[in-house]
N, C-alpha and C. Protein backbone atom coordinates (compact mmCIF):
# COMPACT_ATOMS: atom_id res chain seq x y z
N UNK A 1 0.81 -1.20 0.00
CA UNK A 1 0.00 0.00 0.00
C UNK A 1 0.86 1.26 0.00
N UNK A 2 2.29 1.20 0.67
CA UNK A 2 2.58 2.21 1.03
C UNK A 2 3.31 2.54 -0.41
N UNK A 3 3.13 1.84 -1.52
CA UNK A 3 4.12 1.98 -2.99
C UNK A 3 3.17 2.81 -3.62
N UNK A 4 1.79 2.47 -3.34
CA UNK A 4 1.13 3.59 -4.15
C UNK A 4 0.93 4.62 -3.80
N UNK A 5 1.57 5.04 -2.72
CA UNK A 5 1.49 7.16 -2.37
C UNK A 5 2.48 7.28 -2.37
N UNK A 6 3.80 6.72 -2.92
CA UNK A 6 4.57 7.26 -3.27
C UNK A 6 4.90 7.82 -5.13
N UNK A 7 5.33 8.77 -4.99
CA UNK A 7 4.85 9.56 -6.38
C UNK A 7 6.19 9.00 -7.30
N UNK A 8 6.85 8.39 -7.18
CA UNK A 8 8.49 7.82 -8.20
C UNK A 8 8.37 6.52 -8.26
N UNK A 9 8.34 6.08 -9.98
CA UNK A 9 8.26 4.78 -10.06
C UNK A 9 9.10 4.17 -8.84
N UNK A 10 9.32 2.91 -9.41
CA UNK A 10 10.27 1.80 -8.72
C UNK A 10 11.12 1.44 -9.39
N UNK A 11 12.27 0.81 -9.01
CA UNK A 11 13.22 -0.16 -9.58
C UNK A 11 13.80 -1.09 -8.85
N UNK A 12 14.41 -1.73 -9.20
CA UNK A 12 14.66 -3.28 -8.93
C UNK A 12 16.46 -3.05 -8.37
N UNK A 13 16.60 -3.66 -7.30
CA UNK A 13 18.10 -4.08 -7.25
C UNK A 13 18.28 -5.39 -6.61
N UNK A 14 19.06 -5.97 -7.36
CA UNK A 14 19.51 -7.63 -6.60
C UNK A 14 19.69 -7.54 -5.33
N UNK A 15 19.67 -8.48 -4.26
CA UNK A 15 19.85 -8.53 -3.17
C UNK A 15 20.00 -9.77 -2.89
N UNK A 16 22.10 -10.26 -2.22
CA UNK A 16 22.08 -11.61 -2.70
C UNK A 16 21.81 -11.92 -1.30
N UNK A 17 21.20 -13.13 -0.98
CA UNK A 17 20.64 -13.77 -0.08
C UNK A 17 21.81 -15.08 -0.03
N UNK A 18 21.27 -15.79 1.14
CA UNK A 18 22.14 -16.97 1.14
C UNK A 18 21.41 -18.04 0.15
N UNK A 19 20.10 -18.21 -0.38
CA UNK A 19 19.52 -19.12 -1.15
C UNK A 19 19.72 -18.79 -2.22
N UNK A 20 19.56 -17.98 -2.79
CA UNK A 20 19.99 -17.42 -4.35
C UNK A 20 19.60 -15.49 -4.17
N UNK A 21 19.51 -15.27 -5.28
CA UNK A 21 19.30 -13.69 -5.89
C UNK A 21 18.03 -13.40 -5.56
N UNK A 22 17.41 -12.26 -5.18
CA UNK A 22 15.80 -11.71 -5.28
C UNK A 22 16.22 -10.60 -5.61
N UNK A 23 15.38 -9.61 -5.88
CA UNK A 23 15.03 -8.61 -6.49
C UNK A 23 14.14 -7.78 -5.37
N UNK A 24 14.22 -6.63 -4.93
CA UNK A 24 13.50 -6.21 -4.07
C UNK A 24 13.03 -4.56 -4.73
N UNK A 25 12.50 -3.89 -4.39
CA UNK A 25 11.93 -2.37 -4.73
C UNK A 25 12.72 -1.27 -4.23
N UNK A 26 13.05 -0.10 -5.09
CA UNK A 26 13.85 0.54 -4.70
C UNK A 26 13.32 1.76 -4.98
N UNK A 27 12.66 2.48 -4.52
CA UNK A 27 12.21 4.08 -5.23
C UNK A 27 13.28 4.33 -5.62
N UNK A 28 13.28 5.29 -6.63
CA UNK A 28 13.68 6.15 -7.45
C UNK A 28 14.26 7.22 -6.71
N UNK A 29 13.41 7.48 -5.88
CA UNK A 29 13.92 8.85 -4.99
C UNK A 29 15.65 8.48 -4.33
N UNK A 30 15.79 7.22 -4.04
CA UNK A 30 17.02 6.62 -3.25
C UNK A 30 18.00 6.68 -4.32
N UNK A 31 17.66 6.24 -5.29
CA UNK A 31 18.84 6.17 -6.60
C UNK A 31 19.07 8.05 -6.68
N UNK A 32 18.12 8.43 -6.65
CA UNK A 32 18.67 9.93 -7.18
C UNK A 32 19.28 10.70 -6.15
N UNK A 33 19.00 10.28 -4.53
CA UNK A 33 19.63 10.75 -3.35
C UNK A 33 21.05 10.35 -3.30
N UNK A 34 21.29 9.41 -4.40
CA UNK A 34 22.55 8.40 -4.20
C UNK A 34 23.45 9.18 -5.22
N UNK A 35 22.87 9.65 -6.46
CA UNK A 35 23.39 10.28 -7.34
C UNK A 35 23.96 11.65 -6.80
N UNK A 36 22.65 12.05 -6.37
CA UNK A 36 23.75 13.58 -5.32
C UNK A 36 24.50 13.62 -4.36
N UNK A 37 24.45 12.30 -3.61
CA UNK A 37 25.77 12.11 -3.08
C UNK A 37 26.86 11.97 -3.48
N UNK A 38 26.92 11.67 -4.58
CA UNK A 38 27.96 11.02 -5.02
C UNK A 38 28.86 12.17 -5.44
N UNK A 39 27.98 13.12 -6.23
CA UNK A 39 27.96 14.15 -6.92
C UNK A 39 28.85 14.96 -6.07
N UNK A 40 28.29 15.43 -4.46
CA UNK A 40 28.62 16.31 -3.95
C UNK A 40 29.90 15.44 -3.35
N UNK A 41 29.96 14.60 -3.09
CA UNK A 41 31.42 13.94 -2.47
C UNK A 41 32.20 14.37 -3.52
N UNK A 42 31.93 14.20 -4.77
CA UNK A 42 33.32 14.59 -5.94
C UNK A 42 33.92 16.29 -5.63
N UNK A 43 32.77 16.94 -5.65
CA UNK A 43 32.49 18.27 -5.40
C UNK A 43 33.47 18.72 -3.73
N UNK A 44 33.48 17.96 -2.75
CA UNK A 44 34.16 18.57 -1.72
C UNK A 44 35.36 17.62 -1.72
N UNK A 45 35.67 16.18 -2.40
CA UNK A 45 37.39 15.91 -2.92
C UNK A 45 37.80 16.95 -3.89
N UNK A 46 36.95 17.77 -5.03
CA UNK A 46 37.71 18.76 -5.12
C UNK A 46 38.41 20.04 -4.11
N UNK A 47 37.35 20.70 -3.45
CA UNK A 47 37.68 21.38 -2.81
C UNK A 47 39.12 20.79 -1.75
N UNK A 48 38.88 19.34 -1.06
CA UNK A 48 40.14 19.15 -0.42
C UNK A 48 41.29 19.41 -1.15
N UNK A 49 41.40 19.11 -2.36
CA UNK A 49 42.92 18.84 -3.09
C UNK A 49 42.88 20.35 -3.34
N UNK A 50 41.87 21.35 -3.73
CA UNK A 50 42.54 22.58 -4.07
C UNK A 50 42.80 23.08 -2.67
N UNK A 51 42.58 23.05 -1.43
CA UNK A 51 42.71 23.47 0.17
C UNK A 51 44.12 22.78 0.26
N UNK A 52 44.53 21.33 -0.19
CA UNK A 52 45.58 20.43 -0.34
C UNK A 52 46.88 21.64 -0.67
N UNK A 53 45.97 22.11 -2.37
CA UNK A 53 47.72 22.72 -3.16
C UNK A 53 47.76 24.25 -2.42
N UNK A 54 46.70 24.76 -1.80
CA UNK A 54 46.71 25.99 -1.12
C UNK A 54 47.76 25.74 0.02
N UNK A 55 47.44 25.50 0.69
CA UNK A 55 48.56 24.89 1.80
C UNK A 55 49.44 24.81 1.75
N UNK A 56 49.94 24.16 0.31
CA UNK A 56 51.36 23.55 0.22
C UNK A 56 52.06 25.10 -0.30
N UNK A 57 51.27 25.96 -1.23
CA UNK A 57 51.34 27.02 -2.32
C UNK A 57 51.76 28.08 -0.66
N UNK A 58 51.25 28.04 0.46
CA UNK A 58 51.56 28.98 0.87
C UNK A 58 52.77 28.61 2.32
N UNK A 59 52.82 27.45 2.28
CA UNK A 59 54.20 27.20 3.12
C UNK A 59 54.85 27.32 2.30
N UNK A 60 55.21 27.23 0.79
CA UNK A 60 56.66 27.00 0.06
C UNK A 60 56.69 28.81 -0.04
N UNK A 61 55.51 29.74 0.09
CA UNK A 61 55.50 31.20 0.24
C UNK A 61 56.10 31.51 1.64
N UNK A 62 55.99 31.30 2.31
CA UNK A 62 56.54 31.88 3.62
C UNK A 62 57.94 31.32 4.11
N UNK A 63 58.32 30.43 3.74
CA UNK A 63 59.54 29.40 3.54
C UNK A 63 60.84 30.96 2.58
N UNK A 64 59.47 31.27 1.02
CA UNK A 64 60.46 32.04 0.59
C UNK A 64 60.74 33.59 1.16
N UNK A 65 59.73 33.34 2.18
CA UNK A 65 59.50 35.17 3.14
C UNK A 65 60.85 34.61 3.86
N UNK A 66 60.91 33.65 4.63
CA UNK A 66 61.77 33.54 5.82
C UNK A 66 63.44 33.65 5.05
N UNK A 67 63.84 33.21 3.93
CA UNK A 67 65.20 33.14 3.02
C UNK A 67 65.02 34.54 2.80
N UNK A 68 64.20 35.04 2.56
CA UNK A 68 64.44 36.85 1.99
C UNK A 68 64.84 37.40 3.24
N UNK A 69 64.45 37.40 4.18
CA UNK A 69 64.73 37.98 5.22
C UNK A 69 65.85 37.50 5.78
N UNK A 70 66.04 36.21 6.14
CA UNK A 70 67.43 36.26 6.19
C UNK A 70 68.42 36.95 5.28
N UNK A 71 68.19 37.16 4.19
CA UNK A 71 69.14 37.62 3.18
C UNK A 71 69.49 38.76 3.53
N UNK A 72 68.01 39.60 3.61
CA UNK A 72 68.14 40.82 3.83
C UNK A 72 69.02 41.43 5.03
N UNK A 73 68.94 40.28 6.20
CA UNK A 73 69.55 40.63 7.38
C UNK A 73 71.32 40.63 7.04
N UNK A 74 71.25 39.56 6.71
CA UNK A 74 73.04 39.35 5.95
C UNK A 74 73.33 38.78 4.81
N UNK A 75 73.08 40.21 4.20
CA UNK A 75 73.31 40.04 2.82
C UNK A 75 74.35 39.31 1.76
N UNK A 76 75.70 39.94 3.02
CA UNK A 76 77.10 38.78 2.22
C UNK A 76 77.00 37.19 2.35
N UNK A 77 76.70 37.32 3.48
CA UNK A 77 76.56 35.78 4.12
C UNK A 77 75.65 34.67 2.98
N UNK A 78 74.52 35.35 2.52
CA UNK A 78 73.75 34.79 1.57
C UNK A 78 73.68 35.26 0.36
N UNK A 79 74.47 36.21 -0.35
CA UNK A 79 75.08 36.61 -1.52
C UNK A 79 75.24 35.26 -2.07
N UNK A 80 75.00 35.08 -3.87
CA UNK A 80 75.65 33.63 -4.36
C UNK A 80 77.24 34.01 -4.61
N UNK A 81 78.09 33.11 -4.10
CA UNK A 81 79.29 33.55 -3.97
C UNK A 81 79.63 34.15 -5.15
N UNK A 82 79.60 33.45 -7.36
CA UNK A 82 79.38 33.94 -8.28
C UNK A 82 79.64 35.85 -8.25
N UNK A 83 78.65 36.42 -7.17
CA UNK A 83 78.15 38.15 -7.41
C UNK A 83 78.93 38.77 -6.37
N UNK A 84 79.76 37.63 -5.44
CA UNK A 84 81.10 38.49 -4.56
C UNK A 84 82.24 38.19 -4.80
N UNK A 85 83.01 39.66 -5.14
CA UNK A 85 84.04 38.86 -5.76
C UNK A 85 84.76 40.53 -5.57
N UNK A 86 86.36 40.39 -4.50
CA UNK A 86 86.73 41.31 -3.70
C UNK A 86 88.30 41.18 -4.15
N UNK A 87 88.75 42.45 -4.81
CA UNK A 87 89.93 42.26 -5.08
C UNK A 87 91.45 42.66 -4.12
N UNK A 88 91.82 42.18 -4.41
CA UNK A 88 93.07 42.32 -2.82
C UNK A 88 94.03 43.11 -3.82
N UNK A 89 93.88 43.58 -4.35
CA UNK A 89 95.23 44.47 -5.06
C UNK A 89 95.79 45.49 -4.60
């Protein structure tokens, strides 16, 4: 009784039993609740991996704040040796 007030056909999914296979009723509504799950799980593994390369994008940024500043503090010290070059003549 309760299949006919519901307003979404039906469909069928196997359900293996220990005697063999049956077939039981599945609204429609569940398959399509299943579809937007699915949907939105893809939807927030994106968001992790772009939160993922954000993260990484802004430690390898502050990594290059902390080398500038050292530099800046001592400049010879972290000069590439190549651009010092002191003549004793």
């Amino acid at each position: 009784m309760l299949a006919s007030h519901h307003p979404h056909p039906h469909s069928q999914m196997d359900v293996p039993d220990g005697d063999g296979d049956r077939s039981i009723a599945i609204p429609e509504t569940i398959q399509e609740l299943k579809k937007q799950l699915r949907e939105k799980d893809m939807v927030l593994t994106d968001i992790r991996l772009e939160a993922l390369s954000s993260a990484h994008q802004l430690e390898a940024l502050k990594e290059t704040v902390s080398r500038m500043r050292v530099g800046y503090r001592n400049p010879i010290e972290h000069c590439p040796s190549n651009l010092i070059r002191f003549s004793f003549v």
